[in-house]
C-alpha atoms as a PDB file:
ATOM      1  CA  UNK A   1       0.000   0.000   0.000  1.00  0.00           C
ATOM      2  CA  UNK A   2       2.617   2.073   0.996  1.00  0.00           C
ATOM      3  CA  UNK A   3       4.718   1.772  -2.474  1.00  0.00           C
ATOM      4  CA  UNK A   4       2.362   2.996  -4.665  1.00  0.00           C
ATOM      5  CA  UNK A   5       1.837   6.346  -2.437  1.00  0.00           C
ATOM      6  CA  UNK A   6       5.388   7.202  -2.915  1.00  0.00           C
ATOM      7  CA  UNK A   7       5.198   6.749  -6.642  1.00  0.00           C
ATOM      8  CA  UNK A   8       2.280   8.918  -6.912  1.00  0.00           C
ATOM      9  CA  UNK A   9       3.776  11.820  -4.676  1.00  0.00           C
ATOM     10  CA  UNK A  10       7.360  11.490  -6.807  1.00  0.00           C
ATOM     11  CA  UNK A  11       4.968  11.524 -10.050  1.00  0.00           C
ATOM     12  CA  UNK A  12       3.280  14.948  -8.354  1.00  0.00           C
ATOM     13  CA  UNK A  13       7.037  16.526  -7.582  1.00  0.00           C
ATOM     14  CA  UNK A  14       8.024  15.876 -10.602  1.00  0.00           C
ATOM     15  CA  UNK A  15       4.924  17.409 -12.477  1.00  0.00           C
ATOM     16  CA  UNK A  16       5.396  20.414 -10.411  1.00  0.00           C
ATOM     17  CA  UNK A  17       9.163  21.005 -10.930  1.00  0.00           C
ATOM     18  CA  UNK A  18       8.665  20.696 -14.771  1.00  0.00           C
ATOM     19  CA  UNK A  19       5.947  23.444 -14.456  1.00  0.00           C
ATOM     20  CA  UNK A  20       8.154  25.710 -12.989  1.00  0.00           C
ATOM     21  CA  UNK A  21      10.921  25.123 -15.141  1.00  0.00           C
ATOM     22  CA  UNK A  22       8.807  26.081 -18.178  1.00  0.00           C
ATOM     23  CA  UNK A  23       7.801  29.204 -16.697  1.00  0.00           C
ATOM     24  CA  UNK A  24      11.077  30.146 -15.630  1.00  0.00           C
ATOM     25  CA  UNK A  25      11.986  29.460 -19.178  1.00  0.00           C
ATOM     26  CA  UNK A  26       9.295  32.037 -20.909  1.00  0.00           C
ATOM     27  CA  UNK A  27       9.835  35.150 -18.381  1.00  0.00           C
ATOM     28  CA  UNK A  28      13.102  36.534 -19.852  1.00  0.00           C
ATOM     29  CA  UNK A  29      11.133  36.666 -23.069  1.00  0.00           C
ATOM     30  CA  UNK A  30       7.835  38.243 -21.428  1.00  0.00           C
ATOM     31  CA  UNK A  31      10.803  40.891 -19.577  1.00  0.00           C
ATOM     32  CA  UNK A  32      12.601  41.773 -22.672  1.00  0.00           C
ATOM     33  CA  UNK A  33       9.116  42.572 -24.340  1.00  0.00           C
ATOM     34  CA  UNK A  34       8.092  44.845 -21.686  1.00  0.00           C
ATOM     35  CA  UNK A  35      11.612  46.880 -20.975  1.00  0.00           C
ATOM     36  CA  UNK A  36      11.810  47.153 -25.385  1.00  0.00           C
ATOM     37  CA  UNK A  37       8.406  49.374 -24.967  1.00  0.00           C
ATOM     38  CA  UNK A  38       9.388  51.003 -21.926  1.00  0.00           C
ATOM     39  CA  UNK A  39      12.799  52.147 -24.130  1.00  0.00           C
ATOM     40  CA  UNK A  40      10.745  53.290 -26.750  1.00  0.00           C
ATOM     41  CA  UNK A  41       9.548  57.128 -26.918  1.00  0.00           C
ATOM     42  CA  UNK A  42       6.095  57.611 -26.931  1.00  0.00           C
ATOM     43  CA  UNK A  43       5.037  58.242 -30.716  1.00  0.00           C
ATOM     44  CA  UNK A  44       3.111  61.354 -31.970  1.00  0.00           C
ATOM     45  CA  UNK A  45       0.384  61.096 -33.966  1.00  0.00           C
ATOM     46  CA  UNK A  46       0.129  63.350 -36.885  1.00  0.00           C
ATOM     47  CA  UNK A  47      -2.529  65.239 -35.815  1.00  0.00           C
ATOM     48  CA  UNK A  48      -0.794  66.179 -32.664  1.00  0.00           C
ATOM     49  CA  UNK A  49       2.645  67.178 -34.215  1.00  0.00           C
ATOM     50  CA  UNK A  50       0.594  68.958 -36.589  1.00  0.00           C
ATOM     51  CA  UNK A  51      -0.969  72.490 -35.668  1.00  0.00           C
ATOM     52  CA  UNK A  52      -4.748  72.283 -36.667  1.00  0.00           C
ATOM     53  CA  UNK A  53      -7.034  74.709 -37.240  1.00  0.00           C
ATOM     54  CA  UNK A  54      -8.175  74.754 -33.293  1.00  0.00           C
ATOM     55  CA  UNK A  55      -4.440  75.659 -32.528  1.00  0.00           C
ATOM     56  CA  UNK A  56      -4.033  78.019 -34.592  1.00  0.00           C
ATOM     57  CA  UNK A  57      -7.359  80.025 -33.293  1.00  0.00           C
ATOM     58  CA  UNK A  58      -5.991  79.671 -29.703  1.00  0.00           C
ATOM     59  CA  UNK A  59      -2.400  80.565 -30.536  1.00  0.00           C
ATOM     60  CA  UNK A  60      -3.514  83.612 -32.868  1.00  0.00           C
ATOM     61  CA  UNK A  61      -2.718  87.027 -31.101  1.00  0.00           C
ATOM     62  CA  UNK A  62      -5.509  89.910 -30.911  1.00  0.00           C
ATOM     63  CA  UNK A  63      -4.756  92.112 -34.069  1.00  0.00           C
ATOM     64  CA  UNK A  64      -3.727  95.695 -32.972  1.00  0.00           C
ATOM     65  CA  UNK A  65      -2.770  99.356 -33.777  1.00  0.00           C
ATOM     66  CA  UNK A  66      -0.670 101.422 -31.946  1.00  0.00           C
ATOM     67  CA  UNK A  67       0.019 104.979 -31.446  1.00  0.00           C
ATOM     68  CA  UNK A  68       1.412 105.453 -28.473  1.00  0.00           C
ATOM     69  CA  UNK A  69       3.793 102.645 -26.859  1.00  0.00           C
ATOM     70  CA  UNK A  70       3.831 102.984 -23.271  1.00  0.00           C
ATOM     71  CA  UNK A  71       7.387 100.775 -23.502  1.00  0.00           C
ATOM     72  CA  UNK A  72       9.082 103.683 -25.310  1.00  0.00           C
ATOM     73  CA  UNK A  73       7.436 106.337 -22.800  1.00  0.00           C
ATOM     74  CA  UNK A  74       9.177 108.099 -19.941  1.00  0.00           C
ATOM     75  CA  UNK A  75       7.461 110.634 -18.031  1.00  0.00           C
ATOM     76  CA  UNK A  76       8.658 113.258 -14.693  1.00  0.00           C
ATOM     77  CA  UNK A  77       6.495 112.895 -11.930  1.00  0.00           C
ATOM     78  CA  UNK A  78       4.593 115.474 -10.937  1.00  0.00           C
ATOM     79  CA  UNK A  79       5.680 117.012  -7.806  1.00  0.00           C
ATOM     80  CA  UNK A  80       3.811 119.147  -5.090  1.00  0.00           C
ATOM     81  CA  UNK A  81       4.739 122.635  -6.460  1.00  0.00           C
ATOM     82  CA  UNK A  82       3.944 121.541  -9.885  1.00  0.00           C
ATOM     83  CA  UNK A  83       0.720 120.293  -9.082  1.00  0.00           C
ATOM     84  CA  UNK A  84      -2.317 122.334 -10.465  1.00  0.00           C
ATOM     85  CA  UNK A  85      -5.692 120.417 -10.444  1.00  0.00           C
ATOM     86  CA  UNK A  86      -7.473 119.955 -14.003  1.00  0.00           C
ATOM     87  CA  UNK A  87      -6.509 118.213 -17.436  1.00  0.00           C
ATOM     88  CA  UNK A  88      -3.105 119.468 -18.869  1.00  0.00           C
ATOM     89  CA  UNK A  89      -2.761 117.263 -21.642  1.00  0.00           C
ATOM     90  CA  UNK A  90      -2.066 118.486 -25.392  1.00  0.00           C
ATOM     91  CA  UNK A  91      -4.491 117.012 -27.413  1.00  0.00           C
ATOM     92  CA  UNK A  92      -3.242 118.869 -30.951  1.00  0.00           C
ATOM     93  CA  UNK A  93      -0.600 116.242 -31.927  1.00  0.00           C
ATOM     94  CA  UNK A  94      -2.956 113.476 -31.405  1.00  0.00           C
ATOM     95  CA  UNK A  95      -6.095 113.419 -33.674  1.00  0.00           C
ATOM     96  CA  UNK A  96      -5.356 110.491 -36.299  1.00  0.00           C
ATOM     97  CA  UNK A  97      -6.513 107.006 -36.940  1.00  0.00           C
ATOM     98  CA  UNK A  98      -8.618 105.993 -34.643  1.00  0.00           C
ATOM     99  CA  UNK A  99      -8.220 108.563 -31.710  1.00  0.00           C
ATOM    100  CA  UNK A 100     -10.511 110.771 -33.579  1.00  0.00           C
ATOM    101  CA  UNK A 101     -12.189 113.910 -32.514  1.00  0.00           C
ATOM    102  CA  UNK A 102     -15.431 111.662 -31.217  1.00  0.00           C
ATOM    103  CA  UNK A 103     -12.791 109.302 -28.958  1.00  0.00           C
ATOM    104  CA  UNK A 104     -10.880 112.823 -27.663  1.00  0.00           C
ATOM    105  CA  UNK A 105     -14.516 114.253 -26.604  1.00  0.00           C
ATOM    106  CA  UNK A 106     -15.326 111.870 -24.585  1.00  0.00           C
ATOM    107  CA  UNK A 107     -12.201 111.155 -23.596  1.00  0.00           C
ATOM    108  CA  UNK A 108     -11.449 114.573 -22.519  1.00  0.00           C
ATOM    109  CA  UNK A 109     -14.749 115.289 -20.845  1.00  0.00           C
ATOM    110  CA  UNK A 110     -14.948 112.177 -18.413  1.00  0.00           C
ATOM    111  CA  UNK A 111     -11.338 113.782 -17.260  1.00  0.00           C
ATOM    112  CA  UNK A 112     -13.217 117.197 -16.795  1.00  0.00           C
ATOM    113  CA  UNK A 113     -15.878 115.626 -14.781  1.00  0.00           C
ATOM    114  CA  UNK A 114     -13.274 113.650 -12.613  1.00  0.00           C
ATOM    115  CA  UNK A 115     -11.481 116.879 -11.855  1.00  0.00           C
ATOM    116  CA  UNK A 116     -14.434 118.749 -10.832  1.00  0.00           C
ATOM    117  CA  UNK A 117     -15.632 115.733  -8.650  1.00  0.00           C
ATOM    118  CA  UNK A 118     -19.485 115.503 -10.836  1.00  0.00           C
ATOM    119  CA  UNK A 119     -20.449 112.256 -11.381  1.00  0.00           C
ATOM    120  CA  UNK A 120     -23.501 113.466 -13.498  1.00  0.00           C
ATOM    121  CA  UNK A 121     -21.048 114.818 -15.976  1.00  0.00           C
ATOM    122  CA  UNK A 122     -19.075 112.042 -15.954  1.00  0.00           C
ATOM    123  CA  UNK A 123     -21.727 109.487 -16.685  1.00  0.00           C
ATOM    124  CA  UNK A 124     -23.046 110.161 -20.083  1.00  0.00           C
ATOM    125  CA  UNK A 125     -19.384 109.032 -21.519  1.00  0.00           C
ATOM    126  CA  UNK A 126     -20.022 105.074 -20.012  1.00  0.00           C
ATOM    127  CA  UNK A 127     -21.729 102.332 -21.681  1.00  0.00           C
ATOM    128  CA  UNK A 128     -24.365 101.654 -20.774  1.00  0.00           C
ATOM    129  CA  UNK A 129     -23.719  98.003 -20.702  1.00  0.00           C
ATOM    130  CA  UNK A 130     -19.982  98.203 -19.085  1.00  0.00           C
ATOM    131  CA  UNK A 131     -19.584  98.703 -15.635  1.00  0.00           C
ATOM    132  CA  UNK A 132     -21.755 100.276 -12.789  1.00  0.00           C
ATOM    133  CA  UNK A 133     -21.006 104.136 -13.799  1.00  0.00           C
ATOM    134  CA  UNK A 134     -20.681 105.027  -9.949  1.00  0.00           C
ATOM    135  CA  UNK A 135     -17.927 102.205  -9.222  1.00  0.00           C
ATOM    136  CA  UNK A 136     -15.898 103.765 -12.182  1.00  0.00           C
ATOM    137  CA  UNK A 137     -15.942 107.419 -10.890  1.00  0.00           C
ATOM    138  CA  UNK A 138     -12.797 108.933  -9.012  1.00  0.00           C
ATOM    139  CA  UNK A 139     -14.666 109.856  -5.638  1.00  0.00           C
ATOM    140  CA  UNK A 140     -11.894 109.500  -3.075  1.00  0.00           C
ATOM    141  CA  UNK A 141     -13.139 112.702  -0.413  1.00  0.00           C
ATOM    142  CA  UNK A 142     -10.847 115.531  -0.518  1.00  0.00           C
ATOM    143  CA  UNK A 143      -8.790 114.125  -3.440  1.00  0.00           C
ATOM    144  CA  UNK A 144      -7.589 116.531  -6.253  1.00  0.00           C
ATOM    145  CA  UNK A 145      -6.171 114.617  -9.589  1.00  0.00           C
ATOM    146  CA  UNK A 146      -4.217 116.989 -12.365  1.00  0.00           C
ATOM    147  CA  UNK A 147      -4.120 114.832 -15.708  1.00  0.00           C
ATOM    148  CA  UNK A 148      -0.723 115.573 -17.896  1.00  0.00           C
ATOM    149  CA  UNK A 149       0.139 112.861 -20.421  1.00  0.00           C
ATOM    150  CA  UNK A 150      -0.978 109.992 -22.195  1.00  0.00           C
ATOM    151  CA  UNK A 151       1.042 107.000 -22.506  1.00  0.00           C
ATOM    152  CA  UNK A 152      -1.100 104.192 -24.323  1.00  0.00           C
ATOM    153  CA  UNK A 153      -2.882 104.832 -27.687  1.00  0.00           C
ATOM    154  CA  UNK A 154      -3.971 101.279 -29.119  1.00  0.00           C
ATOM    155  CA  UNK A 155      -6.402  99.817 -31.187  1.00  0.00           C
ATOM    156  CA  UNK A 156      -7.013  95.941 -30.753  1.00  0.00           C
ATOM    157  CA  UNK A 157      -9.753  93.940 -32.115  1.00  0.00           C
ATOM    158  CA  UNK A 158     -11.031  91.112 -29.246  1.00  0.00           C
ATOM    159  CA  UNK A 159     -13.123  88.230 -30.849  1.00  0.00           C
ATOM    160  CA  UNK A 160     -14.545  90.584 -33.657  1.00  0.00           C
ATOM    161  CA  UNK A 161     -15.133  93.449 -31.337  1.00  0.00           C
ATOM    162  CA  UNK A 162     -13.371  96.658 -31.604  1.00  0.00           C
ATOM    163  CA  UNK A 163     -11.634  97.995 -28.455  1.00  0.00           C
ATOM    164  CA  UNK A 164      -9.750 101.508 -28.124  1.00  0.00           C
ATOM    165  CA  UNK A 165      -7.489 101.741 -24.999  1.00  0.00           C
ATOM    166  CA  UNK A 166      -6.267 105.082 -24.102  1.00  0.00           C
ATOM    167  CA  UNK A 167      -3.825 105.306 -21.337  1.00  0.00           C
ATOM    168  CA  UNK A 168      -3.419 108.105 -19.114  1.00  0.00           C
ATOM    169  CA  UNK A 169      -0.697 109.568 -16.583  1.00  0.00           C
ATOM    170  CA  UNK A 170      -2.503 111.924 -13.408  1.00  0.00           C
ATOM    171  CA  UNK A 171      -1.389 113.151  -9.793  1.00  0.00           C
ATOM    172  CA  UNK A 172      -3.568 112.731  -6.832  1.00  0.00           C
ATOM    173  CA  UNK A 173      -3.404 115.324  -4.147  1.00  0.00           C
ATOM    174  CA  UNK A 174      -4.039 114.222  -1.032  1.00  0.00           C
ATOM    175  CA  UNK A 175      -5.604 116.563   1.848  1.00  0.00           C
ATOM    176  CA  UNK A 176      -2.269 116.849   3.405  1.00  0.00           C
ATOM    177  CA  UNK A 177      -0.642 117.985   0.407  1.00  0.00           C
ATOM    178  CA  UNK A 178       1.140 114.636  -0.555  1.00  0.00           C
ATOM    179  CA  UNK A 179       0.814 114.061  -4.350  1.00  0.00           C
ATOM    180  CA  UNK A 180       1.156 110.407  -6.043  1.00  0.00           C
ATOM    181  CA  UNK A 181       1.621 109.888  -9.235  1.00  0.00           C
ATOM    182  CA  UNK A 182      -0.155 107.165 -11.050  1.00  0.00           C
ATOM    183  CA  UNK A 183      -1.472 105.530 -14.487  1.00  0.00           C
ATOM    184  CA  UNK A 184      -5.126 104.003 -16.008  1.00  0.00           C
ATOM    185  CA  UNK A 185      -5.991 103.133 -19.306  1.00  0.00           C
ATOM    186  CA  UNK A 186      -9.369 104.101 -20.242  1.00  0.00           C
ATOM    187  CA  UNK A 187     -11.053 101.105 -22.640  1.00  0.00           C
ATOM    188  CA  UNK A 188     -13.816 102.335 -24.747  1.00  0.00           C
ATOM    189  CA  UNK A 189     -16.076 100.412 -27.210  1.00  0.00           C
ATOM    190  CA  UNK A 190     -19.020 100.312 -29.230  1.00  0.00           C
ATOM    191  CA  UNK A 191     -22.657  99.943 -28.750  1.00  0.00           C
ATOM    192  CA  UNK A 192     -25.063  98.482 -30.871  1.00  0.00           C
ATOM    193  CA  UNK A 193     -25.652 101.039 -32.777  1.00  0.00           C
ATOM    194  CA  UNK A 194     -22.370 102.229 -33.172  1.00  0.00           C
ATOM    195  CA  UNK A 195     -21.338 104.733 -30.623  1.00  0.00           C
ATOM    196  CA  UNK A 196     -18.395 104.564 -29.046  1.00  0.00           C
ATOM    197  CA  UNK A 197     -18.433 104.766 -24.929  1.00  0.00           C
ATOM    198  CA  UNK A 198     -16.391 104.361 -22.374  1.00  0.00           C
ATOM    199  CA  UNK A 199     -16.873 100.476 -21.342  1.00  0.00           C
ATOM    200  CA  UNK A 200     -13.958 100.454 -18.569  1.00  0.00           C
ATOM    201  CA  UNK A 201     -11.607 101.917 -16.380  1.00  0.00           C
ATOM    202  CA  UNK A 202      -8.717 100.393 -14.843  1.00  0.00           C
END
């Protein structure tokens, strides 16, 4: 009884061991077929490497004329003995293109209102669809503002739209006679029917 037990456990051993062997045998094969595409760089399709029509809209820069650079503009602050409140700047040289006699109106005239602190004046020069009129307005209390250069004059054209940014240098007197000198660009656009406003301020 006991003989043929033996014979069928050796029979079992020796299934197993040749099992193992085998598989021993065919993992250096299943190895070298995984580390070869782990060398390999990832490939590219075509339509990645090549710029589409989706990345060219997204990598396509606003279109744009300018007038006034503000990189090629240097300006003197304004000190306290040269302050004088009011608008200062020389308008003459400017009218062409697009800064126009309509654009220096209201351009100039939402200045005129900010120096003499009336926001009733000042709001007929918004849109009417930009921002609240009142959060735009230059109402610090006791603040003077003296506006003496311009140093942005651009035209850009945002997802069809038209856009005119005018920059502008001013002082701010404060009530205890410090001034600070500062810039804002003024961003005006159309309505729909045509007229330009002022849309922003910042």
């Amino acid at each position: 009884m006991r003989a043929p037990s033996i014979l069928w456990l050796s029979v079992c051993i020796a299934g197993t061991l040749l099992v193992s062997a085998c598989a021993k045998a065919d993992k250096p094969a299943q190895d070298a077929s995984i580390s070869s595409h782990a060398s390999q760089p990832a490939s590219v399709s075509a339509s990645a490497a090549t710029p589409g029509p989706a990345a060219d809209s997204v990598s396509a820069q606003p279109v744009s004329e300018i007038l006034i650079d503000p990189a090629a503009q240097v300006f003197k602050d304004i000190t306290e003995t040269e302050f004088q409140q009011g608008v200062f700047i020389d308008f003459a040289p400017y009218p062409q293109s697009f800064f126009n006699e309509e654009i220096i109106a209201k351009f100039k005239g939402s200045l005129e209102a900010v120096t003499a602190q009336n926001v009733e004046d000042f709001k007929p020069f918004m849109q009417e669809d930009g921002y609240p009129r009142e959060a735009l307005f230059f109402s610090e209390p006791d603040v003077q503002y003296m506006f003496y250069n311009l140093d942005l004059l651009e035209k850009i054209k945002i997802d069809g739209r038209d856009q005119i940014r005018v920059g502008v240098r001013y002082a701010k007197k404060f009530p205890d006679g410090t001034v600070q000198n500062q810039g804002i660009t003024y961003f005006f656009t159309q309505n729909k029917a045509g007229v330009w406003g002022i849309a922003n301020i910042d």
